[in-house]
N, C-alpha and C. Protein backbone atom coordinates (compact mmCIF):
# COMPACT_ATOMS: atom_id res chain seq x y z
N UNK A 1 -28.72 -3.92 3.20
CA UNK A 1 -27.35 -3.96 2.72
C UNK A 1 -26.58 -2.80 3.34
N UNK A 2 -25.52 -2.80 3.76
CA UNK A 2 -24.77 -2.08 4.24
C UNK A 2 -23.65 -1.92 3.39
N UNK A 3 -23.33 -0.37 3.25
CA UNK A 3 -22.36 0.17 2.31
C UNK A 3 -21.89 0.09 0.62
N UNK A 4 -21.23 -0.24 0.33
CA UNK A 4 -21.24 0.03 -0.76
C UNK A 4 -21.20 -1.30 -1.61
N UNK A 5 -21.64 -1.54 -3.12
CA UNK A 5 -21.47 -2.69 -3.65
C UNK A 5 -20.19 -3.04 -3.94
N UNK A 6 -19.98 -4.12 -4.16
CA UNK A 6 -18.41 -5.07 -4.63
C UNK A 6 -17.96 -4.01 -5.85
N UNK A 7 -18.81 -3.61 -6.81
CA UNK A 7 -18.45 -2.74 -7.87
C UNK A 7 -17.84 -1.46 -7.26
N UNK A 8 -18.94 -0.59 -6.84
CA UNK A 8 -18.06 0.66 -6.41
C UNK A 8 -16.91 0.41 -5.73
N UNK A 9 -16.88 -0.64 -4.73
CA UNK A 9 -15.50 -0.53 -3.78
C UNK A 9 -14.61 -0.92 -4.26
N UNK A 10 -14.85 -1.73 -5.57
CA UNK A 10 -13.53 -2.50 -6.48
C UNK A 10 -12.79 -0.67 -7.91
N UNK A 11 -14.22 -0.51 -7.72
CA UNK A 11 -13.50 1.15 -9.02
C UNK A 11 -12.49 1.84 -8.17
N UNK A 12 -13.48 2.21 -6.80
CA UNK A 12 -12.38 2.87 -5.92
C UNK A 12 -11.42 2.33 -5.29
N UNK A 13 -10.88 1.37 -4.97
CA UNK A 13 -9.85 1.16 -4.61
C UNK A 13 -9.21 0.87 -5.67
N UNK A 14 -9.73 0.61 -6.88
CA UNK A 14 -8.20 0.81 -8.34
C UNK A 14 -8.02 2.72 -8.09
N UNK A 15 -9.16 3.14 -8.21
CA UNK A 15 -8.56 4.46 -8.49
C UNK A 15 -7.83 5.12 -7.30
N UNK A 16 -8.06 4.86 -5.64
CA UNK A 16 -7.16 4.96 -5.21
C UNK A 16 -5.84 4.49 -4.85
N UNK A 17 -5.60 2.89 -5.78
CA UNK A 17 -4.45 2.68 -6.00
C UNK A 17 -3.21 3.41 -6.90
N UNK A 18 -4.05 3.63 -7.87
CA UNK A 18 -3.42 4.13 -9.18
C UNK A 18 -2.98 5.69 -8.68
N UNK A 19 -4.15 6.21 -8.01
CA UNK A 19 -3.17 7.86 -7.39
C UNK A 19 -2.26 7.24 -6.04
N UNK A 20 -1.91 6.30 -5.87
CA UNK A 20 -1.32 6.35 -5.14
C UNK A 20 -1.43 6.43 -3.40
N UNK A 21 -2.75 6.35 -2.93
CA UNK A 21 -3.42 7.29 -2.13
C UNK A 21 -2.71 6.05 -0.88
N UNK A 22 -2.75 4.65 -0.80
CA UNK A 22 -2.41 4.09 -0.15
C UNK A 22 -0.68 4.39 0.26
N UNK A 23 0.25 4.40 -0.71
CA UNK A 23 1.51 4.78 -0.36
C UNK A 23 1.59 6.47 0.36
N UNK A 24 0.72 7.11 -0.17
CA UNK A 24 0.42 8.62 0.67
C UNK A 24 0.67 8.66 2.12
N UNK A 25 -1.00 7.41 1.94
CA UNK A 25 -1.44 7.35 3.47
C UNK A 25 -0.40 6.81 4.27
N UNK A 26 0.64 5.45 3.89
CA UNK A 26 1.75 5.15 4.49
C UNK A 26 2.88 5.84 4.90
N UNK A 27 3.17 6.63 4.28
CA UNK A 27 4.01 7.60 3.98
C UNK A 27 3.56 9.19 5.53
N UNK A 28 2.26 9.51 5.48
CA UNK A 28 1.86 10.37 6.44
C UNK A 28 1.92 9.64 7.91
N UNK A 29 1.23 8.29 7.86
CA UNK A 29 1.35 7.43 9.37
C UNK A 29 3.12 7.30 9.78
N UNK A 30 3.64 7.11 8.75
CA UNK A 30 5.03 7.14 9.09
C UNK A 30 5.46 8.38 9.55
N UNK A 31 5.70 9.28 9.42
CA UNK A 31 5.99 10.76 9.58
C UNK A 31 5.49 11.44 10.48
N UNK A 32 4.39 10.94 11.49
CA UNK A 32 3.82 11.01 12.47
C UNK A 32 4.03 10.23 13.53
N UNK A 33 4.07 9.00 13.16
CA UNK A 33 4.76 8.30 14.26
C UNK A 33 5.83 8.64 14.83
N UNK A 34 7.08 8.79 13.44
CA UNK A 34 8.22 9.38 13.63
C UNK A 34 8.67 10.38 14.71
N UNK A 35 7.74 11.92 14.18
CA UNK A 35 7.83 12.82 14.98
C UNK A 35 7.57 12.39 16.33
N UNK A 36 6.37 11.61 16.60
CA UNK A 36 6.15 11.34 17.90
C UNK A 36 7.16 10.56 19.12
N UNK A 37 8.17 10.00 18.00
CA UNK A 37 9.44 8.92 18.76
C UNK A 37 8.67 7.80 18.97
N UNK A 38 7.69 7.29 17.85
CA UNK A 38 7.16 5.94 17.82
C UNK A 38 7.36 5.00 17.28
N UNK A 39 8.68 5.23 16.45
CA UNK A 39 9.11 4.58 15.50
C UNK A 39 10.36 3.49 15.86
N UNK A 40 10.67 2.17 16.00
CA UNK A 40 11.52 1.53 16.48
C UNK A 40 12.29 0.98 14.90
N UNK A 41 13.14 1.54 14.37
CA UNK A 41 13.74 0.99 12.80
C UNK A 41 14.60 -0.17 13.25
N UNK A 42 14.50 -0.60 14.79
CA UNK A 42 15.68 -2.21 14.60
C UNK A 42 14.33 -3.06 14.28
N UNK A 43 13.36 -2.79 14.32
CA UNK A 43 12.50 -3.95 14.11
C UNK A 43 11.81 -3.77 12.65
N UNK A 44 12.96 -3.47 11.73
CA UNK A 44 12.11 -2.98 10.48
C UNK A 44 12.36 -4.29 9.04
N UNK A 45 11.61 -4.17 8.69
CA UNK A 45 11.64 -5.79 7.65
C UNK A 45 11.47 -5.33 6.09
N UNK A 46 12.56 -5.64 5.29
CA UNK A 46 11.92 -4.85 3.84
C UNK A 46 11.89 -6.67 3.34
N UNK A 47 11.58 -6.75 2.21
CA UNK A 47 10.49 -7.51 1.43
C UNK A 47 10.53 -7.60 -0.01
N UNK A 48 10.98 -8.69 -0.51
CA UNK A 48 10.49 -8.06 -2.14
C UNK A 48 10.67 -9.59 -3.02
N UNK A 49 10.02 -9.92 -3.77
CA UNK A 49 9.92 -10.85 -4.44
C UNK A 49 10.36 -11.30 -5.84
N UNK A 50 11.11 -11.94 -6.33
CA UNK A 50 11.35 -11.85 -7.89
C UNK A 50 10.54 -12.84 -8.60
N UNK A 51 10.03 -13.02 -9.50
CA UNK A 51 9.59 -14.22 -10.36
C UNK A 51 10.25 -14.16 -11.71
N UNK A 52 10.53 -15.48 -11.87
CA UNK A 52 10.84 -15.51 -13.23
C UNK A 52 9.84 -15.40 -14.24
N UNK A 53 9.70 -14.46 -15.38
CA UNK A 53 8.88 -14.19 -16.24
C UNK A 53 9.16 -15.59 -17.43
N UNK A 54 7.77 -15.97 -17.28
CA UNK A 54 7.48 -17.65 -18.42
C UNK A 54 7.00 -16.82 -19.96
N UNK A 55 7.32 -17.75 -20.63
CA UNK A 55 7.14 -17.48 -22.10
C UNK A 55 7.59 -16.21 -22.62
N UNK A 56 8.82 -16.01 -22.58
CA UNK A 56 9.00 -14.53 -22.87
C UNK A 56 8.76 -13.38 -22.24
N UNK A 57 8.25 -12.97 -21.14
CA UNK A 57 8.01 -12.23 -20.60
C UNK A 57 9.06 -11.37 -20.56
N UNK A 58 8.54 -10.08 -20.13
CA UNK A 58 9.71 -9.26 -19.30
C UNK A 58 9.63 -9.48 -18.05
C-alpha cells in the first residue's frame, strides 16, 4: 500500500480546509506569479453559484 489511508487523507484535508491552508496556498502562488509578471488578469474568470434553499432553508 502506498501512502496514506482514505481516513487519514479525508481528517487532513478537512483540517486543512477548515485552516484554510488551501486559500493560503492560492493566495502565495498568486503573489509569486504576480511578482514574476506571470500573471495575465484579461484571461481571468470569477464564478459563483446560487441555489435556491428547499424546505426552509437559509
Amino acid at each position: 500500500m502506498f501512502g496514506a489511508s482514505w481516513q487519514t487523507a479525508h481528517r487532513r484535508f478537512t483540517y486543512w480546509t477548515e485552516a484554510r491552508v488551501w486559500a493560503k496556498l492560492h493566495r502565495i502562488i498568486l503573489d509569486e506569479l504576480g511578482a514574476a509578471g506571470e500573471l495575465d488578469w484579461s484571461r481571468c474568470a470569477i464564478d459563483s453559484v446560487s441555489l435556491r434553499a428547499v424546505k426552509g432553508g437559509r
